[in-house]
Protein backbone atom coordinates (compact mmCIF):
# COMPACT_ATOMS: atom_id res chain seq x y z
CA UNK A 1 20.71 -20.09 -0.08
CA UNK A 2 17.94 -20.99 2.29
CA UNK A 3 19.20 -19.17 5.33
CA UNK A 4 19.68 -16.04 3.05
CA UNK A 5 15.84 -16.41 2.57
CA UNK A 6 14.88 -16.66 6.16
CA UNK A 7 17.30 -13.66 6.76
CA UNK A 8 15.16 -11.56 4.31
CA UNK A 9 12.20 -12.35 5.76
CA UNK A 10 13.28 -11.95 9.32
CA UNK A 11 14.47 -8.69 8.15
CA UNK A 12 10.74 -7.83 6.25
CA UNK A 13 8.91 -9.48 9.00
CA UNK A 14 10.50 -6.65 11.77
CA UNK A 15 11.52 -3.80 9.52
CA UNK A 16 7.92 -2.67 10.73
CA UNK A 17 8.37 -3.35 14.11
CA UNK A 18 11.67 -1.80 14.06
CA UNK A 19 10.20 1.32 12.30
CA UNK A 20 6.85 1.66 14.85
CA UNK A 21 9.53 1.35 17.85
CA UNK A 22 12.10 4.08 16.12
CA UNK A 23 9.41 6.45 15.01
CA UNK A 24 7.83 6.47 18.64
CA UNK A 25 11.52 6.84 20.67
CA UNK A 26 13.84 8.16 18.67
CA UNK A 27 14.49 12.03 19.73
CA UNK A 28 16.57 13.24 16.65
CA UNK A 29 13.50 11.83 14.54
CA UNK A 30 11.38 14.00 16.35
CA UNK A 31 13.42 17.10 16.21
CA UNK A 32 13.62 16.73 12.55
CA UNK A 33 9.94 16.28 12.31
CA UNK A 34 9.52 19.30 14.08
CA UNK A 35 11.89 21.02 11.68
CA UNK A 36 9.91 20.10 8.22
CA UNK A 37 6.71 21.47 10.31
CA UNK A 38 7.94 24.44 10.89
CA UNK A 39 9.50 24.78 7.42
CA UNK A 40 5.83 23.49 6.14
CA UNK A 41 4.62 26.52 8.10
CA UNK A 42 7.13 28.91 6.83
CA UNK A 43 6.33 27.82 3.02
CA UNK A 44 3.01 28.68 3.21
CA UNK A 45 3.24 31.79 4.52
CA UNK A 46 5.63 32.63 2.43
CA UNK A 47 6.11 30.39 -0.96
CA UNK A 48 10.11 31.06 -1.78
CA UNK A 49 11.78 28.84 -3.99
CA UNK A 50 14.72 29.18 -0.72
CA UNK A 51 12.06 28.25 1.84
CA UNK A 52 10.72 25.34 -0.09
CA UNK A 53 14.49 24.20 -1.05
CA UNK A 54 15.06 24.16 2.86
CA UNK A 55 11.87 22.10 3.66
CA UNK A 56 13.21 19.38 0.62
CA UNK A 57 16.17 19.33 2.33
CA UNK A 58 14.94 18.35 5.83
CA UNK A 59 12.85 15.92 4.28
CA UNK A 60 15.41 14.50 2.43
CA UNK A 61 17.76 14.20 5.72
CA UNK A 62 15.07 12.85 7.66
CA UNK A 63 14.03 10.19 5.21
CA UNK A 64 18.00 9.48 5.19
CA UNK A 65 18.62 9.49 9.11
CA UNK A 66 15.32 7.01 9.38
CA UNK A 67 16.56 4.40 6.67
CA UNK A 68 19.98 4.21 8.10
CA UNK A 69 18.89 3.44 11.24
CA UNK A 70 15.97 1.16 10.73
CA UNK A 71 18.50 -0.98 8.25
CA UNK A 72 21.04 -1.03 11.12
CA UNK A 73 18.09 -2.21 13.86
CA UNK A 74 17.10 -4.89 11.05
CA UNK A 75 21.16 -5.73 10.18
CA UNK A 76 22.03 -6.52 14.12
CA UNK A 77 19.24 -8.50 14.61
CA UNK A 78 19.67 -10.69 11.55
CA UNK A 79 23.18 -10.60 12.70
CA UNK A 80 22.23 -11.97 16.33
CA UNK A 81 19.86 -14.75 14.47
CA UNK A 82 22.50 -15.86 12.29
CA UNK A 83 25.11 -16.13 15.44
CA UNK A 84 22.04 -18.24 17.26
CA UNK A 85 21.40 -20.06 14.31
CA UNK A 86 24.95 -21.10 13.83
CA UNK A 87 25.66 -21.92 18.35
CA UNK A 88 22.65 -24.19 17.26
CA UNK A 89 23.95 -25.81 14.32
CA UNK A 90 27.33 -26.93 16.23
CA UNK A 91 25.25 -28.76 19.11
């Protein structure tokens, strides 16, 4: 149970990190952040109920492309701390 808890909070502890680093390389995150600003754009000049269905779905697919990665950055690395943790445990 106890190295479930320090998996957690490795995973808390550099979810942030994790995020900072994805948000500031990733190219498809910035291509879809370019895509809700034009849709913003587009909604205010003209306020469809089309146009502000597309701009929910960008965000949506953005906020989705972002989680998945972030929780895979945070998986492999509590994955590579539990594979240390265990080498260590056998010496």
């Amino acid at each position: 149970m106890c190295f479930e808890k320090e998996l957690q909070q490795i995973f808390k502890e550099s979810y942030l990190e994790c995020l900072s680093k994805f948000l500031k390389e990733d190219e498809e995150y910035h291509i879809l952040s370019q895509n809700i600003s034009f849709a913003e754009n587009k909604v205010l000049e003209c306020p469809t109920k089309t146009n502000k269905e597309i701009l929910k779905g960008i965000k949506l697919e953005l906020a989705e492309y972002v989680h998945i990665n972030i929780f895979k950055m945070g998986f492999f690395e509590g994955v590579n701390y539990g594979l240390v943790e265990s080498k260590e445990s056998l010496i």
